[in-house]
Structure formats: C-alpha cells, structure tokens
N, C-alpha and C. Protein backbone atom coordinates (compact mmCIF):
# COMPACT_ATOMS: atom_id res chain seq x y z
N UNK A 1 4.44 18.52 -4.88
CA UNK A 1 3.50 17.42 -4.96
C UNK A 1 3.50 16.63 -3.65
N UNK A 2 4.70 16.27 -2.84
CA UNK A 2 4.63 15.31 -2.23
C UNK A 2 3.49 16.37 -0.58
N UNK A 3 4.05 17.47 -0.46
CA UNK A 3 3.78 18.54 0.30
C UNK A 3 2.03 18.42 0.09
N UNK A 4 1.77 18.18 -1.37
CA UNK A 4 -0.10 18.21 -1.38
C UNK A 4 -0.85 16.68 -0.85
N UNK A 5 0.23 15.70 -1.21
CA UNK A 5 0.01 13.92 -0.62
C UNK A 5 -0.01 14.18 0.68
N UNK A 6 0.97 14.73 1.23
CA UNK A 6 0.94 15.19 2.86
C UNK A 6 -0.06 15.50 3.78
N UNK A 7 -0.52 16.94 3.07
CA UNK A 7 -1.77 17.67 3.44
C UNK A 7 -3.05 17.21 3.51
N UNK A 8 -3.25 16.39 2.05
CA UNK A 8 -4.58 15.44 2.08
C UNK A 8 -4.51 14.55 3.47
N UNK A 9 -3.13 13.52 3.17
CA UNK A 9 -3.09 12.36 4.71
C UNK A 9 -3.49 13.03 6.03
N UNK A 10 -2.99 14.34 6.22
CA UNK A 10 -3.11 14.94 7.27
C UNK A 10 -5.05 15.25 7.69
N UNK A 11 -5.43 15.32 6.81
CA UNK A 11 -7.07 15.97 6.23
C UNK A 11 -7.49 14.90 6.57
N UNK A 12 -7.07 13.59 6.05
CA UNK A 12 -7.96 12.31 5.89
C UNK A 12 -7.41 11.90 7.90
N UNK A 13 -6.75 11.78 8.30
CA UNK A 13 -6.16 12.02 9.89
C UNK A 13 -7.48 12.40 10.73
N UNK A 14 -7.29 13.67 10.63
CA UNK A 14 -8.53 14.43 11.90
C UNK A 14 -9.43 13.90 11.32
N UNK A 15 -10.28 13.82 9.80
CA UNK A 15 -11.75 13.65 9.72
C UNK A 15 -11.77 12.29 10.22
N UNK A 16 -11.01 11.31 10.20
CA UNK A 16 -11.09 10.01 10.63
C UNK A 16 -11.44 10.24 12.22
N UNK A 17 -10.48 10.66 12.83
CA UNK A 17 -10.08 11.04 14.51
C UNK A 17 -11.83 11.52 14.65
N UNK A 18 -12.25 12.36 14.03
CA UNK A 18 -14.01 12.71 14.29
C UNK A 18 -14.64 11.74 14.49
N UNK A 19 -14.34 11.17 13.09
CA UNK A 19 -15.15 10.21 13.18
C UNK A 19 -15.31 8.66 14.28
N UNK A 20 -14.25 8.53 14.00
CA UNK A 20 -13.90 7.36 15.12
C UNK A 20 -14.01 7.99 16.48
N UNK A 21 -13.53 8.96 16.64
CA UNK A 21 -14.58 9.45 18.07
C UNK A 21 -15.91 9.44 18.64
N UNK A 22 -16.83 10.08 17.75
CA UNK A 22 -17.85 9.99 17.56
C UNK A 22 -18.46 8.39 17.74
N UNK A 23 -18.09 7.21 17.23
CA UNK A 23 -17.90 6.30 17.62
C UNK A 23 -17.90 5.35 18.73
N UNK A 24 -17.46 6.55 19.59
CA UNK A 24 -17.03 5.92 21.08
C UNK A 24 -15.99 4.56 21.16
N UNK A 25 -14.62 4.97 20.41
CA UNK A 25 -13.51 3.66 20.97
C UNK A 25 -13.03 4.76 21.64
N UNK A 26 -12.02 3.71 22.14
CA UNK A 26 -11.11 4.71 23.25
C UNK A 26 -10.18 5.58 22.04
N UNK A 27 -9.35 6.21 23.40
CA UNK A 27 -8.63 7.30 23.17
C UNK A 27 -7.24 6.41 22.07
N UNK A 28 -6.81 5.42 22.28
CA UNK A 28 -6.27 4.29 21.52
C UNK A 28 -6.48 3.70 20.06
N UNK A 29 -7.55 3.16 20.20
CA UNK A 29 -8.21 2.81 18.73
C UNK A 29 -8.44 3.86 18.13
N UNK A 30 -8.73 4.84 18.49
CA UNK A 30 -9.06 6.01 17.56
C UNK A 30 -7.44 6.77 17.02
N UNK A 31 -6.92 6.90 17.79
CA UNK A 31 -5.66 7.25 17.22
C UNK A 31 -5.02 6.32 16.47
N UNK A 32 -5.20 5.15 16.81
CA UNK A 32 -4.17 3.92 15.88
C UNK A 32 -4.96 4.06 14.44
N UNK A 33 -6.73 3.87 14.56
CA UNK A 33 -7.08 3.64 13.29
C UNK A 33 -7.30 5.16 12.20
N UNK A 34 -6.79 5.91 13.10
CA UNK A 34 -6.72 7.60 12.00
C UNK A 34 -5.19 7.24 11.85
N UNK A 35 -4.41 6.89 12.39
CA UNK A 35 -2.68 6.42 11.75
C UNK A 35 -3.06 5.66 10.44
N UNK A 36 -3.79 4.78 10.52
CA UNK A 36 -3.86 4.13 9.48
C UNK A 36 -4.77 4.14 8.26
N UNK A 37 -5.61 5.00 8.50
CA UNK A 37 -5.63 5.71 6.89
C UNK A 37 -5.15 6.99 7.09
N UNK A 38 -4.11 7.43 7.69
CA UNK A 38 -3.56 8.33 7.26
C UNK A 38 -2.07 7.58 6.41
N UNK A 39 -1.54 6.64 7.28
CA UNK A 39 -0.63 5.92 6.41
C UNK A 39 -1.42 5.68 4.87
N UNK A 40 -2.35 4.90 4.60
CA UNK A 40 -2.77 4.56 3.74
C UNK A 40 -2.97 5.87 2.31
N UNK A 41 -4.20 6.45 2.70
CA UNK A 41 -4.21 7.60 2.07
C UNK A 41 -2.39 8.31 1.35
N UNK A 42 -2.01 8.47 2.69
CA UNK A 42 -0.07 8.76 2.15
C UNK A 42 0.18 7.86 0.60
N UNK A 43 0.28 6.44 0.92
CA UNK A 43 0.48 5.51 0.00
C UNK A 43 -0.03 5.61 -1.29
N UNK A 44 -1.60 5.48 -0.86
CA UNK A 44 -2.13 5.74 -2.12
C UNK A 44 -2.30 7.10 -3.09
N UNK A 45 -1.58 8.23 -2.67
CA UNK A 45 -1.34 8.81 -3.02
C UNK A 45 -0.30 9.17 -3.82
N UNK A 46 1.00 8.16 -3.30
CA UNK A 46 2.46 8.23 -3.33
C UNK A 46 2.28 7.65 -4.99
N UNK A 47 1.35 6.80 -4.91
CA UNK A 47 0.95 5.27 -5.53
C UNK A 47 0.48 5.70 -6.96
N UNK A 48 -0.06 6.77 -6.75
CA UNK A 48 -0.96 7.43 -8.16
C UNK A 48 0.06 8.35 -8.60
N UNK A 49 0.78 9.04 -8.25
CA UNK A 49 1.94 9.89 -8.88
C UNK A 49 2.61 9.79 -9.47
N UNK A 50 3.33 8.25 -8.91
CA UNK A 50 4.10 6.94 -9.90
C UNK A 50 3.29 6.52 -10.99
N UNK A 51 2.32 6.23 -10.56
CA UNK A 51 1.25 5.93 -12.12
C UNK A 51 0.86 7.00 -12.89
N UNK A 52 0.83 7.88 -12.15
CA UNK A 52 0.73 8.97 -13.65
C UNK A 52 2.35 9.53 -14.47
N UNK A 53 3.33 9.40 -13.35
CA UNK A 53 4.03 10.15 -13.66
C UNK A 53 4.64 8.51 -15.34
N UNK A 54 4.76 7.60 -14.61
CA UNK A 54 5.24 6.22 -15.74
C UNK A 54 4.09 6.82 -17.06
N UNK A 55 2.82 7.02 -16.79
CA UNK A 55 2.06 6.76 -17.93
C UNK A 55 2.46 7.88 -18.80
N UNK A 56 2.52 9.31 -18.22
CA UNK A 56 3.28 10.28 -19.05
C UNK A 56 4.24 10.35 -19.68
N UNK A 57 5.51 9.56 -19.33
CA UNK A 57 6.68 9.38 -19.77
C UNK A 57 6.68 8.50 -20.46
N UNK A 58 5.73 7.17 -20.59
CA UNK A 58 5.50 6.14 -21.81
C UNK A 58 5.05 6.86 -22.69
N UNK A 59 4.08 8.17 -22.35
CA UNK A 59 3.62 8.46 -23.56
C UNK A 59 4.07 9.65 -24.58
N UNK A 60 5.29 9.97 -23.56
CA UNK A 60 6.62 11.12 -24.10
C UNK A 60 7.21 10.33 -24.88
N UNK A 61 7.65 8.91 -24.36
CA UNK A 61 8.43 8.34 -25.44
C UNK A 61 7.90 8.01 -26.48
N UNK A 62 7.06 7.44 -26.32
CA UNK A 62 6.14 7.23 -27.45
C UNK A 62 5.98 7.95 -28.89
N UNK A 63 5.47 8.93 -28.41
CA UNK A 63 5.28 10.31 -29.60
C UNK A 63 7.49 10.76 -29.72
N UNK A 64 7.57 10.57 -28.90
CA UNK A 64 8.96 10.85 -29.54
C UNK A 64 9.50 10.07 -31.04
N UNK A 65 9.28 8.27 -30.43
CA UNK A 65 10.21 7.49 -31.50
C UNK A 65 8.91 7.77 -32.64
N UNK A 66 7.26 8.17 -32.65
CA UNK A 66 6.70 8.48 -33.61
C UNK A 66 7.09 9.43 -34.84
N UNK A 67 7.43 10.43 -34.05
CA UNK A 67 8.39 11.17 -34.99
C UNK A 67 9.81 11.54 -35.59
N UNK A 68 10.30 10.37 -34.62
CA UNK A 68 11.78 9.74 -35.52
C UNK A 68 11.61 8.97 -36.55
N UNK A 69 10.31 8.09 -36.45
CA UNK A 69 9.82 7.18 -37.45
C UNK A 69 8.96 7.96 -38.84
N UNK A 70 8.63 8.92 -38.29
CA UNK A 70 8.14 9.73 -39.49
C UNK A 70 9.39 10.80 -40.18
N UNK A 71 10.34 11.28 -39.57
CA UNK A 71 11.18 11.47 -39.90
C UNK A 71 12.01 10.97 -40.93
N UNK A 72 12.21 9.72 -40.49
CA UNK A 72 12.83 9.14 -41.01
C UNK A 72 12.59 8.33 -42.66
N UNK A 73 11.09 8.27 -42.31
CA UNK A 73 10.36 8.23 -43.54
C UNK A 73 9.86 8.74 -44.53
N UNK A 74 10.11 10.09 -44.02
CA UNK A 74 10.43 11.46 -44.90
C UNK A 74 11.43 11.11 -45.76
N UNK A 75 12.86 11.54 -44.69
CA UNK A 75 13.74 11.43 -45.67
C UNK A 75 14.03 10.61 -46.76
N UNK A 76 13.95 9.11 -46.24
CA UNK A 76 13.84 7.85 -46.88
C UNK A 76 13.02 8.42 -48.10
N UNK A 77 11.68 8.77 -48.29
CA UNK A 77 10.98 9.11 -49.33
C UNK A 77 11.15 10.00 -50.43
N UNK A 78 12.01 11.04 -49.59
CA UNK A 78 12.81 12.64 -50.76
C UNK A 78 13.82 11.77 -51.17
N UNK A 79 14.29 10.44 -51.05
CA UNK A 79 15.46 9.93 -51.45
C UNK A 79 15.38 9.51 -52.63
C-alpha cells in the first residue's frame, strides 16, 4: 500500500512539474511547488488509509461484540 501512496505522489510530481512549466516560473518555483503537492498528495493519501483502515476495524469490532451479544442471548434463552 504505502509503495501505491508513493507511486501516485510521484505521478502527481511530474504532471505538476508540466504543468508549472508550461507556466513559465523558473526552474525553482516549479520544482518547490511539484515538492509540494507531491508532499501533499503523500499525506493525503497516508491520511485515507488511516481512515479506512480505523473505519474497518470499528466495524470488525462491531459485528464481533454483535455476535457475542447474540450469543449470549441464545444461551440465556435455551436456559
């Protein structure tokens, strides 16, 4: 995963570098401002992985204690 966050930043890098070339800043601004959505892009990438990966695992636990609670209310009930 982190190897595919990488690849995108790297992607989002040069098309920026085009673009901001194209542009006409110098050789400077164009490299500083493709650093920085390439930093960015990185982040927000880093950023969504954590959020999916928390929302999956809330929702592992979740269905877990669901069926301790039904479990449990089973038995309770054959009792």
């Amino acid at each position: 995963m982190n190897k595919l966050i990488f690849q995108i930043g790297i992607l989002a890098f040069f098309i920026s570098i085009v673009i901001f070339g194209v542009q006409q800043f110098s050789l400077f601004d164009t490299l500083a401002r493709a650093f920085i959505v390439f930093i960015t892009v990185v982040l927000f990438g880093i950023l969504l992985v954590v959020f999916v990966t928390y929302i999956h695992e809330k929702n592992e636990t979740t269905k877990q204690s669901e069926s301790h609670n039904t479990a449990a209310h089973s038995v309770a009930n054959n009792e």
